[in-house]
Protein backbone atom coordinates (compact mmCIF):
# COMPACT_ATOMS: atom_id res chain seq x y z
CA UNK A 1 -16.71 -204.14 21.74
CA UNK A 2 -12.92 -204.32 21.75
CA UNK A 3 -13.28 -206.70 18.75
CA UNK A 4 -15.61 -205.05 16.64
CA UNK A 5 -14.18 -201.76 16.87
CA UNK A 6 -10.45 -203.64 15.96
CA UNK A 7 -12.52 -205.39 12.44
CA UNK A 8 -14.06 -201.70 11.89
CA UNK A 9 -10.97 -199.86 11.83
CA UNK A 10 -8.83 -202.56 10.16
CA UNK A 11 -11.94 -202.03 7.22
CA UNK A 12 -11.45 -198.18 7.42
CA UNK A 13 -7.27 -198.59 6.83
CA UNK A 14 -7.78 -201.18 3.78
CA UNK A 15 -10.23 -199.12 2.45
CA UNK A 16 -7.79 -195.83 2.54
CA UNK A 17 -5.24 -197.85 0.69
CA UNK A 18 -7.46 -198.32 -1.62
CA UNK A 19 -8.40 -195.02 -2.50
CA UNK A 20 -5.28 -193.34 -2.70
CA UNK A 21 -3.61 -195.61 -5.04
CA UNK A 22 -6.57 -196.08 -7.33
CA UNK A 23 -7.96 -192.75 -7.40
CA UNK A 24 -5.31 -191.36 -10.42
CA UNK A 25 -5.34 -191.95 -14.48
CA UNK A 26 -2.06 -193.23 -15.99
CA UNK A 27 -0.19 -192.34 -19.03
CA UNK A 28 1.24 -195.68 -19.69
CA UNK A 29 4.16 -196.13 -22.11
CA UNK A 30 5.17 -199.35 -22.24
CA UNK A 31 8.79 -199.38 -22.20
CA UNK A 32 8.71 -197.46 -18.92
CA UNK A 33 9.59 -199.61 -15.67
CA UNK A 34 7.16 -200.29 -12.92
CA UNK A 35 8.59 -197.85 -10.09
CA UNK A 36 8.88 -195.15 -12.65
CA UNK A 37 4.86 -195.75 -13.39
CA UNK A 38 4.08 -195.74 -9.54
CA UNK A 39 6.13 -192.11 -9.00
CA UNK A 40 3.72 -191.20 -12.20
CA UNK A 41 0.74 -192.27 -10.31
CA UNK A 42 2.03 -190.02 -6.92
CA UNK A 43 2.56 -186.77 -8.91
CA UNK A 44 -0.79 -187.20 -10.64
CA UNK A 45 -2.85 -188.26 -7.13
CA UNK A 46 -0.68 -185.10 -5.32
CA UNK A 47 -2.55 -183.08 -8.22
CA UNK A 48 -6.03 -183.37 -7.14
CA UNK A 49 -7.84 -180.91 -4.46
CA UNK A 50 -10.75 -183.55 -3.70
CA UNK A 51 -11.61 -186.84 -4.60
CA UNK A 52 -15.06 -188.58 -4.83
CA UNK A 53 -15.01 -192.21 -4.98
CA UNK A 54 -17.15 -195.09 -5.46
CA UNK A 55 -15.88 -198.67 -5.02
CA UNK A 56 -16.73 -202.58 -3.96
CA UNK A 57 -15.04 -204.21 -1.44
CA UNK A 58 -14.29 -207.85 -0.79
CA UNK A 59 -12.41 -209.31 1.70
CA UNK A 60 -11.77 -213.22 1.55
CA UNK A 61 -10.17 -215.30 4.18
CA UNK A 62 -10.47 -218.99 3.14
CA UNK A 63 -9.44 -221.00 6.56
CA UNK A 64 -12.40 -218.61 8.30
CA UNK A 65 -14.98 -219.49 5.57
CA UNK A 66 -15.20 -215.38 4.79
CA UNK A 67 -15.99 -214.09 1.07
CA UNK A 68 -18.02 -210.93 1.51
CA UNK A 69 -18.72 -208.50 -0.70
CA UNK A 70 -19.48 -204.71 -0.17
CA UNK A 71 -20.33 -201.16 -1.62
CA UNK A 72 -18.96 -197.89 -0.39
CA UNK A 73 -18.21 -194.24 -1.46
CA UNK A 74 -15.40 -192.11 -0.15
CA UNK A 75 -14.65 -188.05 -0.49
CA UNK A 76 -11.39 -187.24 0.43
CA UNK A 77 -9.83 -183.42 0.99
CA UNK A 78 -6.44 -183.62 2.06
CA UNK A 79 -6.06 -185.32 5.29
CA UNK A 80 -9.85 -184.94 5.69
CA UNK A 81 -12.17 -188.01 4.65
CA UNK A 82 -15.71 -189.41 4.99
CA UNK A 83 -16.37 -192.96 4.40
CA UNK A 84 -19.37 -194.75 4.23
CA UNK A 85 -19.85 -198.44 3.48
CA UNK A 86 -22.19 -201.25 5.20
CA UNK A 87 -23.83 -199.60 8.03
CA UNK A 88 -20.88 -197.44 8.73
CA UNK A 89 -19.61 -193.89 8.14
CA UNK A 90 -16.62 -192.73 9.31
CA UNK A 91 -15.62 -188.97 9.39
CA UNK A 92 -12.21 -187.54 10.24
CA UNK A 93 -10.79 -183.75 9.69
CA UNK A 94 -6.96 -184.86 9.84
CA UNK A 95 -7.27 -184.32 13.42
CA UNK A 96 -10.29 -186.63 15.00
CA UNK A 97 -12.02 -189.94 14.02
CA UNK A 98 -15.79 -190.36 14.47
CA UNK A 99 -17.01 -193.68 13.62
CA UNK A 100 -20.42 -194.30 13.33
CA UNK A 101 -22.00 -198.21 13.53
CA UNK A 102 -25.74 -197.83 12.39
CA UNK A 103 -26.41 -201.70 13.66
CA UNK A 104 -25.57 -200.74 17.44
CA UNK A 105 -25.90 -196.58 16.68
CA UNK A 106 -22.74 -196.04 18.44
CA UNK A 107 -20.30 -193.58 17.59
CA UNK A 108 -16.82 -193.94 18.52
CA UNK A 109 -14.25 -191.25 18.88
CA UNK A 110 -10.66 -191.62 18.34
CA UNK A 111 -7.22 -189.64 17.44
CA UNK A 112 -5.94 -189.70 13.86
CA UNK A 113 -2.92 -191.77 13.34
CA UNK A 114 -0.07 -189.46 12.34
CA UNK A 115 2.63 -192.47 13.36
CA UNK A 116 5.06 -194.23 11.25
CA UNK A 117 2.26 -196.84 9.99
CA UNK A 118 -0.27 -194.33 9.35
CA UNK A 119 -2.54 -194.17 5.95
CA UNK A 120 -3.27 -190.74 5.43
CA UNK A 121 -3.53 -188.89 1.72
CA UNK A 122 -0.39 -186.85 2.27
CA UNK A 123 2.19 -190.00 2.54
CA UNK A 124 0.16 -193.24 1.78
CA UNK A 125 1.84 -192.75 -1.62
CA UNK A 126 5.27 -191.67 -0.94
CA UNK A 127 5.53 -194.44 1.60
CA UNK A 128 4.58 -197.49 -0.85
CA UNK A 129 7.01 -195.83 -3.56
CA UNK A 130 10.35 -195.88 -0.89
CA UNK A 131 9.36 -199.18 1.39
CA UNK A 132 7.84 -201.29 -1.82
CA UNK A 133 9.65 -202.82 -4.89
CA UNK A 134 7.38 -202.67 -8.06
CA UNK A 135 7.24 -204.54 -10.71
CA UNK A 136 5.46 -205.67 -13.42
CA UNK A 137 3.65 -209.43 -13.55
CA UNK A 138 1.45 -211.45 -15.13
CA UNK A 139 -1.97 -211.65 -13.16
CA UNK A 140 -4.28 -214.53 -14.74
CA UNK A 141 -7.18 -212.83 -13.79
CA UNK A 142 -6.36 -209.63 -14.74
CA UNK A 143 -4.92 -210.60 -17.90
CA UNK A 144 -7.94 -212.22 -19.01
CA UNK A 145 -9.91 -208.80 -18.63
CA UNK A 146 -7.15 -206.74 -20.48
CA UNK A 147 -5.65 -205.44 -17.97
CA UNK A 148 -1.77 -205.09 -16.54
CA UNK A 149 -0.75 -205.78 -13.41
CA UNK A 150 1.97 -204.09 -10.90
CA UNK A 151 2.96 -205.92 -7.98
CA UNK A 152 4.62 -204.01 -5.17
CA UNK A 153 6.73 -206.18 -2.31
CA UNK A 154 7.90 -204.71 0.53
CA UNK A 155 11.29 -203.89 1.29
CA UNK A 156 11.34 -204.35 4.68
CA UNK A 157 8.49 -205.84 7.65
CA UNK A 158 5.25 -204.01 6.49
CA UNK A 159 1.23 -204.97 7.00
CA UNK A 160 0.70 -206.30 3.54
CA UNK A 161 2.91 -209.03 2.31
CA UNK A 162 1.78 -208.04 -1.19
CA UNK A 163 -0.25 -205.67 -3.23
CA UNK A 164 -1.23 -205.87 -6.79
CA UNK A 165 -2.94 -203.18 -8.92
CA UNK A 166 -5.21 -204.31 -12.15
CA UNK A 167 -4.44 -201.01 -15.05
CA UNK A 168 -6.81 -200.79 -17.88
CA UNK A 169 -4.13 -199.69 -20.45
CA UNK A 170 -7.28 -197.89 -23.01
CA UNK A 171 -8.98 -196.02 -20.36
CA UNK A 172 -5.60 -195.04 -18.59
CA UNK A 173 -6.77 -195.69 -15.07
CA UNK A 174 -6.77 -198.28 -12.56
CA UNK A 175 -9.19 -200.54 -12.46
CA UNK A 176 -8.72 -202.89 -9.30
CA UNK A 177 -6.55 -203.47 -6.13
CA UNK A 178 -5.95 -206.27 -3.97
CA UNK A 179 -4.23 -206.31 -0.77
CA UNK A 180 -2.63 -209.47 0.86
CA UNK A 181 -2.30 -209.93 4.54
CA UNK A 182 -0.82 -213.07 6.18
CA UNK A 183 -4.64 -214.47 6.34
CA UNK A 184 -6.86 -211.97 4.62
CA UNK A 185 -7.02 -210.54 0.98
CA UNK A 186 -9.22 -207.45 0.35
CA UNK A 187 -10.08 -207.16 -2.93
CA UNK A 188 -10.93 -203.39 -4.66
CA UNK A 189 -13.00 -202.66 -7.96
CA UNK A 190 -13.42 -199.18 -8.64
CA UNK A 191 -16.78 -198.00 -10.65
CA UNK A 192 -16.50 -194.31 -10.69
CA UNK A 193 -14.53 -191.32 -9.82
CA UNK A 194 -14.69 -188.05 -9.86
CA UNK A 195 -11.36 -185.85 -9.19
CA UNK A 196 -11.68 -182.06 -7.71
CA UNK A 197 -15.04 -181.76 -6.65
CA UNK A 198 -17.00 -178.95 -4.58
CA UNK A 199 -16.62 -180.14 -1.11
CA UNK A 200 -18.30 -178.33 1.60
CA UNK A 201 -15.74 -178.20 5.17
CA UNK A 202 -18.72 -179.38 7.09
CA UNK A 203 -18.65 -183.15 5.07
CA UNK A 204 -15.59 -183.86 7.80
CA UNK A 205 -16.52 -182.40 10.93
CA UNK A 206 -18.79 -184.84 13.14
CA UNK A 207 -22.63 -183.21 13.73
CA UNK A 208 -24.30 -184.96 16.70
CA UNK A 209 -27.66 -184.08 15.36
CA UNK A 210 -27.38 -186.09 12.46
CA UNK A 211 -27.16 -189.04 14.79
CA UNK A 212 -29.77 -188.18 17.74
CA UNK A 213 -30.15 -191.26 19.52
CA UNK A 214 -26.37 -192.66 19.03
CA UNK A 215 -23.99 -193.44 22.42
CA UNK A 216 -20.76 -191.64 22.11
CA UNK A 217 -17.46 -193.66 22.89
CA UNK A 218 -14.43 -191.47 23.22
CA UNK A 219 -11.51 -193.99 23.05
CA UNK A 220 -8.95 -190.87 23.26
């Protein structure tokens, strides 16, 4: 159990990454530099009341054998968030974590993470534009599809060793994200958003009838 919930909430982090870098357009000029692009892409993600997202998700780690490929939406309202992707939807109100695993209907309960490390939609951003250098490189992969790529490297001992971010310079908007760990890279394609939608306060607020049958774990 220990293990699974560990993977689950390791998912749940990447994921948030994700979303609150990618979820902005850009206004790219080209003679700007790449830090001055990444405060652009704070101000304009600061900007939006809610957030609708919906993405793939791959994570690859080549010495395990692991290339797996997934689909997930996420809405977002300030520190509030629900997230559902493979069998799992998690729902927080900035204050609790309910995690829900459809394949063993459990439903695990847990404090947000307000520490130093934590990924929340009020300082994800802020945090990668003082503790990462950005710059500007050139991605293969990306290149081949159009698209620029920033790097950001961390300026001091941080989870990801590296993150890049794929920007489609016509449509003014991000169009993938990877993330590189020591052993894992999670890879992020983004295939719609929508910013400031109606979002009723009950999306974030755990109902147990919605689950019926599902064993509660409160890990507080």
């Amino acid at each position: 159990m220990q293990n699974t919930t560990t993977t689950k909430m390791k998912l749940t982090t990447t994921l948030f990454t994700l979303c609150f870098l990618m979820l902005t357009s850009l206004n790219l000029v080209a003679q700007k530099k790449a830090d001055e692009l990444l405060k652009e892409v704070i101000d304009k993600t600061n900007a939006y009341k809610t957030i609708e997202v919906f993405f793939s998700y791959r994570m690859v780690n080549e010495s395990a054998g692991i290339d797996e490929v997934k689909e997930g939406k996420v809405m977002i309202k300030g520190d509030a968030y629900k997230l559902m992707i493979a069998g799992q939807t998690v729902i927080s109100d900035g204050k609790t974590v309910w995690t829900y695993l459809l394949e063993s209907d459990e439903v695990m309960v847990s404090d947000a993470d307000h520490g130093e490390e934590a990924i929340t939609p009020s300082k994800i951003l802020t945090s990668y534009y003082n503790d990462y250098k950005a710059s500007f490189v050139n991605d293969k992969a990306n290149a081949a599809l159009g698209l620029k790529t920033i790097e950001l490297k961390p300026s001091k001992g941080k989870k990801f060793t590296k993150i890049q971010i794929g920007i489609d310079e016509r449509k003014h908007q991000i169009a993938n994200f990877t993330l590189f760990e020591s052993n894992n890279t999670f890879i992020y394609s983004i295939s719609k958003m929508n910013p400031d939608v109606k979002m009723d306060v009950k999306l974030f607020a755990y109902n147990k009838d919605d689950y019926p049958t599902a064993e509660v774990i409160d890990m507080r």
